[in-house]
C-alpha atoms as a PDB file:
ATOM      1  CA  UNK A   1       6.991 162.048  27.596  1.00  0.00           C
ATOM      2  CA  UNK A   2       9.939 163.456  28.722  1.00  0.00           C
ATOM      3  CA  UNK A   3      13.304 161.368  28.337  1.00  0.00           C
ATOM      4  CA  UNK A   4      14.528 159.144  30.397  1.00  0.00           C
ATOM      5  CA  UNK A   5      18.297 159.349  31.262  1.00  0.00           C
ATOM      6  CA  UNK A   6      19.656 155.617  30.049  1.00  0.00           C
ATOM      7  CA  UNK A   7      22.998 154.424  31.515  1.00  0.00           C
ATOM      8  CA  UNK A   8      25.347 153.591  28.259  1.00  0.00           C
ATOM      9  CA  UNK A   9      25.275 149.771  29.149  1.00  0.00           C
ATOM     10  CA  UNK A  10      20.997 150.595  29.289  1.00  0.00           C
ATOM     11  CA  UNK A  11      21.488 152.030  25.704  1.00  0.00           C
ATOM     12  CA  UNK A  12      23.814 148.914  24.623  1.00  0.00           C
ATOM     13  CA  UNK A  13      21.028 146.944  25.847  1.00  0.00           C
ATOM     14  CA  UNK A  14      18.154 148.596  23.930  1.00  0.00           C
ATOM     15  CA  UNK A  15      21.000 148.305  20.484  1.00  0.00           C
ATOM     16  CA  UNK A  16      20.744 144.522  21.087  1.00  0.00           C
ATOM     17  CA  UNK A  17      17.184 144.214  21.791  1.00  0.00           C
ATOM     18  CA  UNK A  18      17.146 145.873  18.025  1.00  0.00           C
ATOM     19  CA  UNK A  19      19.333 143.880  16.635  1.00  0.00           C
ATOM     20  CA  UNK A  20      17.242 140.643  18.013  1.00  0.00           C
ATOM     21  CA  UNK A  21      13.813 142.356  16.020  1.00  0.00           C
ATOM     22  CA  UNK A  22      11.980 142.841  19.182  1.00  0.00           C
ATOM     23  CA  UNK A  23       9.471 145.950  17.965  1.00  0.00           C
ATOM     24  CA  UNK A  24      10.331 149.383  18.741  1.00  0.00           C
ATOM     25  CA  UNK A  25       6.644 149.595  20.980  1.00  0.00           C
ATOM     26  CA  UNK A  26       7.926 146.765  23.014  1.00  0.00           C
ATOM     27  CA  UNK A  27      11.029 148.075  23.586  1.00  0.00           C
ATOM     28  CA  UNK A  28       9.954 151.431  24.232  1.00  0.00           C
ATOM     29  CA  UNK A  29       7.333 150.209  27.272  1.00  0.00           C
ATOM     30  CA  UNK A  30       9.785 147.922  28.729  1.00  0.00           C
ATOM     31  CA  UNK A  31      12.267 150.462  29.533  1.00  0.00           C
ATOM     32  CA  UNK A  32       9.279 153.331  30.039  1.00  0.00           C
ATOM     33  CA  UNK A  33      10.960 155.556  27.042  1.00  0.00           C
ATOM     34  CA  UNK A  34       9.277 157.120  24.093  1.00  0.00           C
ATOM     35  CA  UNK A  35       8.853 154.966  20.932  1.00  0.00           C
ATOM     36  CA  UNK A  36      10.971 158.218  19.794  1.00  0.00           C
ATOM     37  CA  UNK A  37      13.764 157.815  21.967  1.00  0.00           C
ATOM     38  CA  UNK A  38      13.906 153.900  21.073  1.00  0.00           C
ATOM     39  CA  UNK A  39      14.045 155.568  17.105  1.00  0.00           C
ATOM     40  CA  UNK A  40      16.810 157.480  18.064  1.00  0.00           C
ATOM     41  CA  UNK A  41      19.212 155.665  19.578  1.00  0.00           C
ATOM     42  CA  UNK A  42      18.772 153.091  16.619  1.00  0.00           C
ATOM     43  CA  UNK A  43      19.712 155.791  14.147  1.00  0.00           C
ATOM     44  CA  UNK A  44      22.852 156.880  16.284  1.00  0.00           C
ATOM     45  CA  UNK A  45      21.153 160.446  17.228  1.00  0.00           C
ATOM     46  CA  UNK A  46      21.281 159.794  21.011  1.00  0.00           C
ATOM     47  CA  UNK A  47      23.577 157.645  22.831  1.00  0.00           C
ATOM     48  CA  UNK A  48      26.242 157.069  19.863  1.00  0.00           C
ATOM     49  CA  UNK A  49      28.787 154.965  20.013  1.00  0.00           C
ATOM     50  CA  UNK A  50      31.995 155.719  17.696  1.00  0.00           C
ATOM     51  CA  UNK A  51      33.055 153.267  14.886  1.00  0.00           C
ATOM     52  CA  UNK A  52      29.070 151.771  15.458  1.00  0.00           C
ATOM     53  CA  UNK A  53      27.183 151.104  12.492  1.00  0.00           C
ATOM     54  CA  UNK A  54      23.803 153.039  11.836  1.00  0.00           C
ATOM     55  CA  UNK A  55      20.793 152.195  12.222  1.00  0.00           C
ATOM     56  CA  UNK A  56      21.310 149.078  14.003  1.00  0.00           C
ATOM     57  CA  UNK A  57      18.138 147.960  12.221  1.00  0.00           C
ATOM     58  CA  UNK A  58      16.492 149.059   9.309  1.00  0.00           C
ATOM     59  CA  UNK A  59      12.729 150.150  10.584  1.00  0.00           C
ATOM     60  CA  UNK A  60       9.920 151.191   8.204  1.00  0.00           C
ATOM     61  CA  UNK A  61       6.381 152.557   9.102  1.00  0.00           C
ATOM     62  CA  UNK A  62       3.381 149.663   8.498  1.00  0.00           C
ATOM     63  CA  UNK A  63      -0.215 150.545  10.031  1.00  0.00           C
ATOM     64  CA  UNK A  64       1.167 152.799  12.571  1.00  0.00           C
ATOM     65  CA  UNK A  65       3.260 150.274  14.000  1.00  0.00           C
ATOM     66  CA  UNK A  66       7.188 150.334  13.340  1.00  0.00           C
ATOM     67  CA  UNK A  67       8.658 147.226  12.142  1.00  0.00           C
ATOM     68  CA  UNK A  68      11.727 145.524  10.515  1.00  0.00           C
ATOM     69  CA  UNK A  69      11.861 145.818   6.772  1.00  0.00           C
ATOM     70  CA  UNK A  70      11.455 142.740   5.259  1.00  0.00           C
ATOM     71  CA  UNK A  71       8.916 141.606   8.308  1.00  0.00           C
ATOM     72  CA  UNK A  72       6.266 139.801   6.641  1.00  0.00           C
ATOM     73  CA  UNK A  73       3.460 138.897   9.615  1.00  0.00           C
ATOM     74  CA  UNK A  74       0.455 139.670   9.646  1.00  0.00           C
END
């Protein structure tokens, strides 16, 4: 999938749906990115913002799904 060109206040958008623990698959199909572009921006690689801390959310790998650390569903 190619990437999608996201306005800054998009990207700001995407940082907050982070922050709020809504999973990086849901995120990524909402605003028809990649799961890696979603990855990205929460690690500060694309779309930075200066004086922003990274990542915006800790994420770790669990049965091919990317989740908060410290999630415990399931």
């Amino acid at each position: 999938m190619a990437h999608k060109k996201l306005t800054e206040e998009e990207a700001e958008e995407i940082r907050i749906d982070l922050r709020e623990g809504v999973p990086v698959a849901e995120i990524a199909k909402e605003w028809n990115i990649s799961v890696k572009l979603v990855q990205q921006i929460n690690y500060g690689e694309r779309y930075l913002l200066e004086g922003y801390y990274y990542p915006v959310r800790t994420l770790r790998a669990r049965n091919d799904r990317l989740r908060v650390a410290g999630d415990d569903e399931d």
